[in-house]
Protein backbone atom coordinates (compact mmCIF):
# COMPACT_ATOMS: atom_id res chain seq x y z
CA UNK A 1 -32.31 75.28 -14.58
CA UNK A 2 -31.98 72.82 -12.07
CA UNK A 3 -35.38 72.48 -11.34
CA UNK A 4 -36.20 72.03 -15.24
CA UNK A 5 -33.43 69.21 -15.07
CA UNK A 6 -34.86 67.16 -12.26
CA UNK A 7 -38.53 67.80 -12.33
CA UNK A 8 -38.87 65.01 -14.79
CA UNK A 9 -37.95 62.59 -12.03
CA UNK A 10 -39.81 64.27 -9.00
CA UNK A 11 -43.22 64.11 -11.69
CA UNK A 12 -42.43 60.40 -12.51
CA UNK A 13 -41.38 59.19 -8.80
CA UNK A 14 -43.39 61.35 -6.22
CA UNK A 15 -46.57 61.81 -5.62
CA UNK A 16 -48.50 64.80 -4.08
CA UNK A 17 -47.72 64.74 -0.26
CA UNK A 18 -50.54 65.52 2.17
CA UNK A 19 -48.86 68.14 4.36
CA UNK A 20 -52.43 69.28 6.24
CA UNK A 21 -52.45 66.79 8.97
CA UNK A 22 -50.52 68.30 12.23
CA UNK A 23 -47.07 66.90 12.49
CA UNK A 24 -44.39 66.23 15.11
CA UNK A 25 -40.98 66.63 14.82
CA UNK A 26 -40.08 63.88 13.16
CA UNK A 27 -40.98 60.62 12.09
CA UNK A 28 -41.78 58.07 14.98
CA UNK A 29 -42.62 55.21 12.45
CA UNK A 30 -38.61 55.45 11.73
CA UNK A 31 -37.13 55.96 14.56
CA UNK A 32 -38.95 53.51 16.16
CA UNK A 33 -38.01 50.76 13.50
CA UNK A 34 -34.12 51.79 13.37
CA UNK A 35 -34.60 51.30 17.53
CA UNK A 36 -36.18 47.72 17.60
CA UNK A 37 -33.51 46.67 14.76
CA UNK A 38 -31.14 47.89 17.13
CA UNK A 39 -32.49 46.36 20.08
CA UNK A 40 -32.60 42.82 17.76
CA UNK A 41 -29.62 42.93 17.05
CA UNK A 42 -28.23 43.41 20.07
CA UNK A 43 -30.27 40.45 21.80
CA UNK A 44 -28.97 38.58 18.83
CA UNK A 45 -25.14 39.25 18.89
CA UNK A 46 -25.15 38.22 22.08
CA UNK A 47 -26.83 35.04 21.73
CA UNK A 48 -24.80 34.28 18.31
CA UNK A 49 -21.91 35.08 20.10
CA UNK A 50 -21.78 33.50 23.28
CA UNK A 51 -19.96 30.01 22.66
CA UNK A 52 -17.31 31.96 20.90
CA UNK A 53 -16.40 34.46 23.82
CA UNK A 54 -15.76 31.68 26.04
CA UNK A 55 -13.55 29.16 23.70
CA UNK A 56 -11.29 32.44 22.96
CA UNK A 57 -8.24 33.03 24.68
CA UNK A 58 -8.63 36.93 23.12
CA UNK A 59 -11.97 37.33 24.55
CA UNK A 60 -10.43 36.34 28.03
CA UNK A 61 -13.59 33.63 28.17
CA UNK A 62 -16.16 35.56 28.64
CA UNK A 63 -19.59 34.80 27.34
CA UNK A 64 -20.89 38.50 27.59
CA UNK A 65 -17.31 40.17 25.34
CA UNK A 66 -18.94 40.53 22.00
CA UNK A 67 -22.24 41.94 23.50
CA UNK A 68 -20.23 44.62 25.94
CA UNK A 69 -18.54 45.72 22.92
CA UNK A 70 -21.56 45.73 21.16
CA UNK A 71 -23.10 47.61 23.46
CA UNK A 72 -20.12 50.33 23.75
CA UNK A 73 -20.80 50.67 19.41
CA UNK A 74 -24.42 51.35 20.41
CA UNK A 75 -23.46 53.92 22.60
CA UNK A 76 -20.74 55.68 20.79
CA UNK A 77 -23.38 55.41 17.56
CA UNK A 78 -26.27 56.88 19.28
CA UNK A 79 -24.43 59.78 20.97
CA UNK A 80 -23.04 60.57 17.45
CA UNK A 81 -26.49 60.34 15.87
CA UNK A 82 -26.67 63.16 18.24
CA UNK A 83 -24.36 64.93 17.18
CA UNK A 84 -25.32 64.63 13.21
CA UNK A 85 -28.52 65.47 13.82
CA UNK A 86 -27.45 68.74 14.85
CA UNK A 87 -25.80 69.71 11.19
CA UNK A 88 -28.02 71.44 8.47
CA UNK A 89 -28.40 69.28 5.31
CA UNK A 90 -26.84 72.50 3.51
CA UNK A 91 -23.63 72.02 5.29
CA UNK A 92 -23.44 68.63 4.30
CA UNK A 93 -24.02 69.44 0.78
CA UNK A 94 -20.71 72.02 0.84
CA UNK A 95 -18.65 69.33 2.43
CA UNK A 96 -19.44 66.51 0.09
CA UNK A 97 -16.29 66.66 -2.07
CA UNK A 98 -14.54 67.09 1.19
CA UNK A 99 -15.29 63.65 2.83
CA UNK A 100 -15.75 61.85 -0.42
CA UNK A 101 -11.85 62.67 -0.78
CA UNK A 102 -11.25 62.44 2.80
CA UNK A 103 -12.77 58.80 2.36
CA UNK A 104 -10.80 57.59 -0.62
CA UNK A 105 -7.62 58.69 1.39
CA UNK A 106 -8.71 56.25 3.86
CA UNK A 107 -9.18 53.36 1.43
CA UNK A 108 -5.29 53.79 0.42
CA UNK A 109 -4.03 54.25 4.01
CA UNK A 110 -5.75 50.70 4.60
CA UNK A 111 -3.31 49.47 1.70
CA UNK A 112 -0.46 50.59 3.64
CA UNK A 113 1.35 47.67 5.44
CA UNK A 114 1.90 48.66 8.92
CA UNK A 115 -1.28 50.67 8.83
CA UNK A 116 -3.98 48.44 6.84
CA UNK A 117 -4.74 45.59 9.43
CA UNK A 118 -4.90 42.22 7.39
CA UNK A 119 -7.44 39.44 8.24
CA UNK A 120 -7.89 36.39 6.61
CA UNK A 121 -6.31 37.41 3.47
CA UNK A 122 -8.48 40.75 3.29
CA UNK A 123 -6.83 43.97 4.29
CA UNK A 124 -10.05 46.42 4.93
CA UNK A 125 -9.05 47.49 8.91
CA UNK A 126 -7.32 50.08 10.21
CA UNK A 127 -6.56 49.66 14.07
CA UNK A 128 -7.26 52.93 16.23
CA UNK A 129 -6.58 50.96 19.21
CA UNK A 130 -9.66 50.91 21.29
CA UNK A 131 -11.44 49.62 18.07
CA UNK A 132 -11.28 49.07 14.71
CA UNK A 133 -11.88 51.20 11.38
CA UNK A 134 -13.46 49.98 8.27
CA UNK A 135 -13.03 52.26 5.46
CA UNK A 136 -15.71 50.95 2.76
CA UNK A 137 -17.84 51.11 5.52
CA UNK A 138 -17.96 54.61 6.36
CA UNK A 139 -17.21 55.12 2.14
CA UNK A 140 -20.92 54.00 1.68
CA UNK A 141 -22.93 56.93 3.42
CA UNK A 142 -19.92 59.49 2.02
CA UNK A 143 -20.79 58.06 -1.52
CA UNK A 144 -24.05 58.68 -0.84
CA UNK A 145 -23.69 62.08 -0.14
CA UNK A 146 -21.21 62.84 -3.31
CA UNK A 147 -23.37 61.37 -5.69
CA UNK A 148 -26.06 63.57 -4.61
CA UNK A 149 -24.26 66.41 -4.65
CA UNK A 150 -22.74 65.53 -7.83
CA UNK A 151 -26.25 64.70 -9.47
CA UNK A 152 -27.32 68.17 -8.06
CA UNK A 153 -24.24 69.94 -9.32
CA UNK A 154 -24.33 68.58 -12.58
CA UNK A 155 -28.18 68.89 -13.21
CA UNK A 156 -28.22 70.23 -16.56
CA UNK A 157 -25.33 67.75 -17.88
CA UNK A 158 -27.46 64.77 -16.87
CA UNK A 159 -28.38 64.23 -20.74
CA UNK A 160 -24.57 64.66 -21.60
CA UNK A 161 -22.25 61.75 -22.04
CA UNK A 162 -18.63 63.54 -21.60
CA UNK A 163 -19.73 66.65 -18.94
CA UNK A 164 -22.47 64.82 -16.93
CA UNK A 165 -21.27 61.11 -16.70
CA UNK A 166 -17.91 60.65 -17.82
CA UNK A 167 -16.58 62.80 -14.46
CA UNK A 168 -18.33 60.57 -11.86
CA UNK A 169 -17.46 57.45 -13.88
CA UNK A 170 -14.09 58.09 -13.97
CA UNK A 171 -13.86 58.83 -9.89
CA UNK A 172 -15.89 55.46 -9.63
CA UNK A 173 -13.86 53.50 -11.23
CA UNK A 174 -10.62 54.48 -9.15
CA UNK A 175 -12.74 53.90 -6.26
CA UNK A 176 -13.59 50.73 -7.29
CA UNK A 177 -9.77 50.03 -8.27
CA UNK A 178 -9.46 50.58 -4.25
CA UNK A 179 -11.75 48.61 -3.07
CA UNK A 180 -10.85 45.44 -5.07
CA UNK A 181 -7.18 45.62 -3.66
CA UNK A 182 -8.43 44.76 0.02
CA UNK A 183 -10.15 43.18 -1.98
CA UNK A 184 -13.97 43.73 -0.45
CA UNK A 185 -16.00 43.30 -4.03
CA UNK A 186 -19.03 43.18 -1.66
CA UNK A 187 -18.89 46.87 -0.85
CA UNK A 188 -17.63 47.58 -4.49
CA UNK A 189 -21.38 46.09 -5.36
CA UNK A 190 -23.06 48.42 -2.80
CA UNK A 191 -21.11 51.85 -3.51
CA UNK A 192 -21.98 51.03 -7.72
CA UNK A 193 -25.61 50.35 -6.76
CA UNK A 194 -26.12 53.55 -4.46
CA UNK A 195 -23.77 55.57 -7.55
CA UNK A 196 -26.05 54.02 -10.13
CA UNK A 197 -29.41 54.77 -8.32
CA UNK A 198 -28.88 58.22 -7.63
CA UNK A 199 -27.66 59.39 -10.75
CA UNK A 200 -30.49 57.38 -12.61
CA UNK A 201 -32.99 59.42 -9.63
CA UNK A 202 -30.93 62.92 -10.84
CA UNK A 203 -32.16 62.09 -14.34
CA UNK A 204 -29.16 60.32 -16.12
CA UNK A 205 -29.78 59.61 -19.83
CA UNK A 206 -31.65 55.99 -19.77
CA UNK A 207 -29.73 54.99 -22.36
CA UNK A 208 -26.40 55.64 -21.12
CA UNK A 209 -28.01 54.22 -17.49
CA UNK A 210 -28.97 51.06 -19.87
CA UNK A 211 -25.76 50.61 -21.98
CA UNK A 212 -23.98 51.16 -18.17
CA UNK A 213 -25.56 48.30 -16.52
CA UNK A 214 -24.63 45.98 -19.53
CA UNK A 215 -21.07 46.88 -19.16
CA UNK A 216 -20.90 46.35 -15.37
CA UNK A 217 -22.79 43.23 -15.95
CA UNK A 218 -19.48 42.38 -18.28
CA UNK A 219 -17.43 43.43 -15.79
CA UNK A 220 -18.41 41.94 -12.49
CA UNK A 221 -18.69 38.83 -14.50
CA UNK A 222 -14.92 39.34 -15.46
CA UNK A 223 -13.95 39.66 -12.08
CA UNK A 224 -15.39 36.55 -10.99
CA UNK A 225 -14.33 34.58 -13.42
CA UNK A 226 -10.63 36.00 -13.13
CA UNK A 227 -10.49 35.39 -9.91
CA UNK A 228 -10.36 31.83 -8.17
CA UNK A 229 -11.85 32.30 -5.14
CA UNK A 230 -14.57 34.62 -6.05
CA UNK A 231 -15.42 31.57 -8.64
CA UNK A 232 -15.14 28.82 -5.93
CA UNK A 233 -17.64 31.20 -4.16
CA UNK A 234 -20.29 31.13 -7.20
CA UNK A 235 -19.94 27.33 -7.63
CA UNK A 236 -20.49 26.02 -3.91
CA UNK A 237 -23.74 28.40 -4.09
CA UNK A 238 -25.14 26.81 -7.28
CA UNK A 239 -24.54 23.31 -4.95
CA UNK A 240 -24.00 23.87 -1.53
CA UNK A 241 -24.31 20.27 -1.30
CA UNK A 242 -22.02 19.23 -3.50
CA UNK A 243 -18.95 20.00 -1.00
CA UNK A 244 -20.06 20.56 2.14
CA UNK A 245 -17.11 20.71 4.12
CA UNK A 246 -15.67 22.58 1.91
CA UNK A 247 -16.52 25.47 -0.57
CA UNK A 248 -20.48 24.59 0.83
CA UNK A 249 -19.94 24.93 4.06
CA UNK A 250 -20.74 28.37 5.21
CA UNK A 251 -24.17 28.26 3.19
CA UNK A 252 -25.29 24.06 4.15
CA UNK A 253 -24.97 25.63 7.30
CA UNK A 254 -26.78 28.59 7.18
CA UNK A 255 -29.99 26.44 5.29
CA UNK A 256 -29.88 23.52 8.16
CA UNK A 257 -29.95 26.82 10.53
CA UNK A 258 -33.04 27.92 8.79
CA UNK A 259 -34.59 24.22 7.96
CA UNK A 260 -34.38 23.63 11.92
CA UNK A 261 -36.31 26.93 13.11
CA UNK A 262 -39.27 26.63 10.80
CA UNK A 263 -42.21 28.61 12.18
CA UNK A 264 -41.49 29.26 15.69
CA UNK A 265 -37.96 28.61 16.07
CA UNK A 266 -35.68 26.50 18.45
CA UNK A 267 -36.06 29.41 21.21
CA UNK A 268 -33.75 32.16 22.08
CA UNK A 269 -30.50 30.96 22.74
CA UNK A 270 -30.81 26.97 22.18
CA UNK A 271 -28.90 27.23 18.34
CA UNK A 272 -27.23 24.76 17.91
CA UNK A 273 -25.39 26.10 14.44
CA UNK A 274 -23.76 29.15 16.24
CA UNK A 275 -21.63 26.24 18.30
CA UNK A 276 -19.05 26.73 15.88
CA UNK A 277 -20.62 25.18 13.02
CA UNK A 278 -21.50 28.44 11.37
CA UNK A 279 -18.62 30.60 10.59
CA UNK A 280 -19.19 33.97 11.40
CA UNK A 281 -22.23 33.59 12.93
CA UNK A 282 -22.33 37.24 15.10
CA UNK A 283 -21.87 38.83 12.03
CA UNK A 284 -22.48 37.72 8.17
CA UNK A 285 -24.48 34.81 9.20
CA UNK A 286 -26.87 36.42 12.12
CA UNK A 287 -29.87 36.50 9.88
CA UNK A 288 -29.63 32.24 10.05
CA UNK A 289 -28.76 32.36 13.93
CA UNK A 290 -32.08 34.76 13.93
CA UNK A 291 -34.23 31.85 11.57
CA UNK A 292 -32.99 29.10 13.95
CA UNK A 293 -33.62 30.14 17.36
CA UNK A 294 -36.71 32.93 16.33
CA UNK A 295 -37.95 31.00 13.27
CA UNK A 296 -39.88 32.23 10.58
CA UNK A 297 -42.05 34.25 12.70
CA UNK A 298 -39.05 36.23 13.79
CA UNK A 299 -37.37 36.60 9.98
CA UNK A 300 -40.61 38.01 8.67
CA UNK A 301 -40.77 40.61 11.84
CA UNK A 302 -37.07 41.56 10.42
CA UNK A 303 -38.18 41.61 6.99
CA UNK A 304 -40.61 43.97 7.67
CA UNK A 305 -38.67 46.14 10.26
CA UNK A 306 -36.46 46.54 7.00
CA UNK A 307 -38.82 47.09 4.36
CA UNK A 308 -41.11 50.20 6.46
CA UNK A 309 -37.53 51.46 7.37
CA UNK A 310 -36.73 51.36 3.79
CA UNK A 311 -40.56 53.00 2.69
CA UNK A 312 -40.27 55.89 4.71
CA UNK A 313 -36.82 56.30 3.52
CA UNK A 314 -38.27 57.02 0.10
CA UNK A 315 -41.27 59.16 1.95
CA UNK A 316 -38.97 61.14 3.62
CA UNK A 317 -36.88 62.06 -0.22
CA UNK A 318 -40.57 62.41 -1.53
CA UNK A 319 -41.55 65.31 0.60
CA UNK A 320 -37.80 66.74 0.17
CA UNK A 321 -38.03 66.91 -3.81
CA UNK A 322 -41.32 68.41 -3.17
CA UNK A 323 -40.41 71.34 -1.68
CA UNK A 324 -36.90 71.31 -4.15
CA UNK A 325 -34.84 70.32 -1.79
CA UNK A 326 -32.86 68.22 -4.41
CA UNK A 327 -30.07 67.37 -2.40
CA UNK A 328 -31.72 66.20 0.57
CA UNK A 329 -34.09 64.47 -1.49
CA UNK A 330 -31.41 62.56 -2.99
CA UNK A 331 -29.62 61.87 0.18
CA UNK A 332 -32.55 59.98 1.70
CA UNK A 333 -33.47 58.00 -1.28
CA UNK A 334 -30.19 57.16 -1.67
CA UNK A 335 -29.57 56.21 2.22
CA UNK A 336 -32.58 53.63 1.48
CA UNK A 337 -31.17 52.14 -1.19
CA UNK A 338 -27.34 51.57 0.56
CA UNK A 339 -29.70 50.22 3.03
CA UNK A 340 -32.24 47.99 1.07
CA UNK A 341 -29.31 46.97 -1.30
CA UNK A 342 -27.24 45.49 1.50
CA UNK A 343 -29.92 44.22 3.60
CA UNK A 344 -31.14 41.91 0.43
CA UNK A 345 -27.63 40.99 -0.42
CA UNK A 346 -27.22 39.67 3.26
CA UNK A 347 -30.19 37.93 3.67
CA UNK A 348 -30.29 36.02 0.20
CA UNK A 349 -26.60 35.24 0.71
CA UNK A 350 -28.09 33.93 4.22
CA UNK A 351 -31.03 32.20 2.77
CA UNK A 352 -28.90 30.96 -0.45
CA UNK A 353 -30.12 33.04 -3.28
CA UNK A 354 -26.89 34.76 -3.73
CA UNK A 355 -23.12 33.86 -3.71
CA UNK A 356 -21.37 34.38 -0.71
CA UNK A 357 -20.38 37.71 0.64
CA UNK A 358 -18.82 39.56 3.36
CA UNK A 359 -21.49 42.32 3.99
CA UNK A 360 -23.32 42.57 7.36
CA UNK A 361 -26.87 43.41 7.93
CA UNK A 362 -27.20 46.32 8.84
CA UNK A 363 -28.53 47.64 11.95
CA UNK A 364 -28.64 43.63 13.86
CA UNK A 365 -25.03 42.47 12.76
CA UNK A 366 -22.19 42.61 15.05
CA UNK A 367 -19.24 45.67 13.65
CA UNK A 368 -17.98 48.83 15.24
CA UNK A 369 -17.75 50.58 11.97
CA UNK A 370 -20.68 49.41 10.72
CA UNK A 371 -22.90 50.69 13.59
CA UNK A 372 -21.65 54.24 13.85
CA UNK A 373 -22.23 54.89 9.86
CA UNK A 374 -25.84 52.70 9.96
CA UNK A 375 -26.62 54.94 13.05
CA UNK A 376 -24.60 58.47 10.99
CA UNK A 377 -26.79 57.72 8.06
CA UNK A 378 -30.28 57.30 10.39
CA UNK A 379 -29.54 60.66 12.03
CA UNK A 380 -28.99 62.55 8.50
CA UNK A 381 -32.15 60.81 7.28
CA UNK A 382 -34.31 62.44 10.26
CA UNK A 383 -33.18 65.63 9.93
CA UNK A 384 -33.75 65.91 6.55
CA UNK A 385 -37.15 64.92 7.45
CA UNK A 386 -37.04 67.29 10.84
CA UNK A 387 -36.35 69.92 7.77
CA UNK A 388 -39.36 68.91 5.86
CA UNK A 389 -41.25 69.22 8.79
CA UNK A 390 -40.40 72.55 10.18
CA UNK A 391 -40.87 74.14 6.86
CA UNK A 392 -44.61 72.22 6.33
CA UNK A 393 -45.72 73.41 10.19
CA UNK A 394 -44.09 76.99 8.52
CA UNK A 395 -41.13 77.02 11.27
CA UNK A 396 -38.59 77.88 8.72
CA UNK A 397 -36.36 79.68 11.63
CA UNK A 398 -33.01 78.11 11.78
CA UNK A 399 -33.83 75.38 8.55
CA UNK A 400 -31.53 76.29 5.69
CA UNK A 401 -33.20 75.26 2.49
CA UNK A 402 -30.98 73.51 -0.32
């Protein structure tokens, strides 16, 4: 049965693997981009960061704070990368529901005055003391592993309105009542798309997947309207120029950053935009630090960093739903989109295609949350392809098969 339900997507999406060639463990080409994102990212924090380490009185005025703690994130996100590459993709599969639940609790203890830690009007932080939590963060990779599971569970309902869409609709949509009390509508955007996309991969109905993405069309157009600063946001990016010192500001910033590297860049370290012209420039804004100082020459080597990343992603799915491991196939496809979805969101709000919005990019951006769940998600997507792998070179010892 569930086979019948989702071969229509595996025949339309995948191609025939080659599986003769001898294989190693796992796939270099991704670790290997995830590593020099990483090691970007990190050379770019630092650099974004340094004037505002040592005007801070928090920082204690040193140049190097935001790149030690970046550093610490690094570590703490490899070692659990570890660890998560340790777990069988079947025992992530039984404890979907689990975290998914476990995640929306954390989304209303951030709510909770006293525990919810509120910054600039947003209240998406929960302090643990030697850092702090993020919620929709870590909600992203657990939505991505419910919504496979779901899609999986639910197989043969995925032509049925009431029993195969209605149920993850309605937990969507409470979700997404959450997140827009912080508010953080930028993850709200990110958990739809990754909900969306793997349900449409599981073989949702297309017309219920078309008549869907009308109605959140109508609705995220609703919520900007209704609300004043999400509409202040959408006018100063149709003309930055217009005001800009005031709702232009972040993004007539982030295009002089980008205007002043053209091909080659300013060099490492000589922006002049990061001097506390550029708000947030360590974190939402890096990818503009990264086109002043690196150019265009360094933008296109993170462009395409992302986009092989983002490619094998999808490889690594392809060979899962070849050898029906559904879940796993879904879990990697869907990692890649989080990913892709995010990544574009950040860069075009960067390069002023899109409105203004809070999301990092992942893998390079400054965030303690944002690293361990970017580095969580890596780790899950190489051992579903270490699974792939074993069971191709016929080591099926120890590989549970979903």
């Amino acid at each position: 049965m569930l086979s019948q339900a989702l071969s229509r997507t595996g025949s339309r999406l995948f191609a025939s693997a080659d599986t003769s060639r001898p294989r190693t463990a796992i796939d270099m080409t991704l670790l290997w981009c995830v590593v020099l994102m990483l090691a970007i990212g990190f050379v770019m924090v630092y650099s974004a960061s340094i004037a505002m380490s040592e005007a801070e009185k928090m920082t204690g005025y040193r140049s190097t704070y935001f790149m030690m703690r970046h550093a610490i994130y690094l570590t703490i996100g490899v070692v659990g990368a570890l660890i998560v590459f340790q777990i069988p993709m079947q025992l992530w599969q039984r404890a979907a529901p689990l975290l998914f639940m476990a995640g929306g609790l954390l989304l209303v203890l951030v709510l909770i005055p006293g525990i919810g830690r509120e910054v600039n009007g947003s209240r998406r932080w929960i302090n643990l003391g030697f850092m702090t939590m993020q919620p929709s963060e870590v909600m992203k990779l657990l939505t991505v592993l419910y919504a496979a599971d779901y899609t999986v569970r639910k197989a043969a309902f995925m032509d049925d309105f009431k029993k195969g869409f209605l149920p993850m609709f309605s937990v969507m949509v409470f979700m997404a009542a959450l997140l827009l009390r912080q508010p953080d509508f930028g993850a709200l955007v990110v958990v739809t798309a990754i909900a969306m996309s793997i349900l449409f991969l599981g073989g949702l109905n297309w017309r219920v997947f078309a008549g869907l993405l009308v109605l959140l069309a109508i609705a995220f157009t609703v919520l900007i309207i209704s609300s004043p600063y999400r509409l202040q946001r959408i006018l100063g990016f149709m003309d930055p120029w217009a005001d800009p010192f005031g709702k232009g500001y972040q993004l007539s910033h982030s295009l002089i950053a980008f205007g002043r590297g053209e091909w080659f860049g300013v060099g490492l370290g000589a922006s002049v935009e990061k001097l506390f012209y550029l708000p947030e420039a360590h974190t939402d804004f890096l990818m503009a630090v990264i086109g002043e100082e690196l150019g265009l020459i360094g933008v296109t080597v993170v462009l395409v960093l992302f986009a092989t990343f983002i490619y094998r992603a999808f490889m690594v799915g392809r060979e899962a739903m070849l050898r029906e491991k559904y879940f796993a196939a879904l879990v990697a496809q869907g990692i890649g989109i989080w990913l892709s979805v995010q990544a574009f969101i950040n860069m075009g709000v960067n390069m002023g295609l899109l409105p203004t919005k809070g999301l990092t990019l992942p893998f390079l951006s400054f965030g303690g949350t944002g690293i361990l769940v970017n580095c969580a998600a890596v780790a899950i997507l190489l051992r579903i392809d270490y699974e792939n792998r074993a069971l191709s070179n016929g080591q099926r010892k120890g590989v549970l098969k979903v």
